[in-house]
Protein backbone atom coordinates (compact mmCIF):
# COMPACT_ATOMS: atom_id res chain seq x y z
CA UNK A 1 6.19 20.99 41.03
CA UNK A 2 5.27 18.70 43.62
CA UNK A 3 3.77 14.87 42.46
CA UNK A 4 0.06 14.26 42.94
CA UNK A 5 -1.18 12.30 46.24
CA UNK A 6 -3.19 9.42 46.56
CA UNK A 7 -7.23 9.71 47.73
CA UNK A 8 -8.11 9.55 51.32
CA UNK A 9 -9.28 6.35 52.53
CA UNK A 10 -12.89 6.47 53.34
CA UNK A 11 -12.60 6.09 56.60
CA UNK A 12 -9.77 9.01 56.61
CA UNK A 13 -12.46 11.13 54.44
CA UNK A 14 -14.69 10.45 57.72
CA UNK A 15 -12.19 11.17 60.22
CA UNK A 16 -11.34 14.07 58.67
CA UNK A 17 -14.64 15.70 58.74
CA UNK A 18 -15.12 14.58 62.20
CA UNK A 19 -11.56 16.81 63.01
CA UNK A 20 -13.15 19.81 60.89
CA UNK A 21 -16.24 20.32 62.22
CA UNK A 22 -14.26 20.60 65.79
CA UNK A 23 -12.20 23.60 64.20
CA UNK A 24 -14.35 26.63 65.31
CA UNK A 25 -15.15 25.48 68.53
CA UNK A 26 -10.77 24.72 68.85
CA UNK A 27 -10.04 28.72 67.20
CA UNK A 28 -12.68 30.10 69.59
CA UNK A 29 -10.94 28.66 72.70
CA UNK A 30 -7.46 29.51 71.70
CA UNK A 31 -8.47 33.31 70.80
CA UNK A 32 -10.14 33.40 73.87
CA UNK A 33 -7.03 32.05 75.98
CA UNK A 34 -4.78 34.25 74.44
CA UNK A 35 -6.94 37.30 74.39
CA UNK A 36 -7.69 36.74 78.20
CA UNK A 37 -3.65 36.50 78.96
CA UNK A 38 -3.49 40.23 77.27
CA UNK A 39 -6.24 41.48 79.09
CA UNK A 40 -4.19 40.14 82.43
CA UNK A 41 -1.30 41.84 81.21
CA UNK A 42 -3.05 44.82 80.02
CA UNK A 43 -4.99 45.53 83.26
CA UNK A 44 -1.98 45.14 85.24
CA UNK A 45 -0.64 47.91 83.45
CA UNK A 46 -3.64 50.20 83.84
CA UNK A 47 -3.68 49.43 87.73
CA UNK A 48 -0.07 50.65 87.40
CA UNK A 49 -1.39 53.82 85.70
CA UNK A 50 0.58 52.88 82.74
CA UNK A 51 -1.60 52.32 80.41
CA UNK A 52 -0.57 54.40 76.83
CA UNK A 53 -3.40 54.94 74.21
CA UNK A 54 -2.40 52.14 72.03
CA UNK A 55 -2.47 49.49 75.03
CA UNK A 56 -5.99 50.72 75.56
CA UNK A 57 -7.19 50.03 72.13
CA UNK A 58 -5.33 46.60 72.78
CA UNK A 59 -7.08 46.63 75.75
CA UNK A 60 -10.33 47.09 74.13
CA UNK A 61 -9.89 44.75 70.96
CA UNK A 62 -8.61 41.98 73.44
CA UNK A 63 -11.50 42.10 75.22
CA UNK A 64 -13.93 41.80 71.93
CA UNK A 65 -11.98 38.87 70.83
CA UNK A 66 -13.03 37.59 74.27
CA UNK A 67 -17.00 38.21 73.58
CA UNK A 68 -16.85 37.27 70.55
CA UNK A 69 -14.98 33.46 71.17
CA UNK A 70 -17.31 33.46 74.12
CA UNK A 71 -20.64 34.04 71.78
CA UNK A 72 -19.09 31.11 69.69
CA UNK A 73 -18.75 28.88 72.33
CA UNK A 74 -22.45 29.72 73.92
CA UNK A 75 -23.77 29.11 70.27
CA UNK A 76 -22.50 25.76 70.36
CA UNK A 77 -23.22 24.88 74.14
CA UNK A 78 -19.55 24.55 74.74
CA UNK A 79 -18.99 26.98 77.73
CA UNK A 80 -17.38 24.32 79.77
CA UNK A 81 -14.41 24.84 77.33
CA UNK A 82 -13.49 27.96 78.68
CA UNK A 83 -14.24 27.28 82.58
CA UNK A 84 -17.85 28.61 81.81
CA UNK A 85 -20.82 26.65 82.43
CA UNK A 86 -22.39 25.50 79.54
């Protein structure tokens, strides 16, 4: 059992919540990174005719993960994040 902490300072309440509401817009540019590296990878093996089933679906999820991070970023103006213009 692990002892209680102490309450945030108020100014750590606020700096917290400043951090927080930064959180989507930080997830949607890392899944969109990564997704875009596998997509690389992914593509070079389709160019090399090498491409099983199951990289495919990879293939195809990867690149959803990319919309999708992308839509999140558009929402927010934030296109600039991701090389994009925003």
């Amino acid at each position: 059992m692990s002892a209680p902490t102490a309450p945030l300072s108020p100014a750590a309440v606020e700096a917290q919540a400043r951090v927080e509401s930064h959180f989507p817009l930080i997830q949607a540019v890392t899944q969109y990174e990564t997704a875009a590296v596998h997509v690389v990878q992914l593509a070079a093996l389709a160019e090399a005719d090498r491409l099983s089933d199951l990289d495919a679906d990879s293939l195809a999820h990867a690149e959803d993960l990319m919309a999708a991070a992308r839509k999140t970023l558009a929402d927010a103006g934030r296109l600039d994040l991701i090389g994009g213009v925003a």
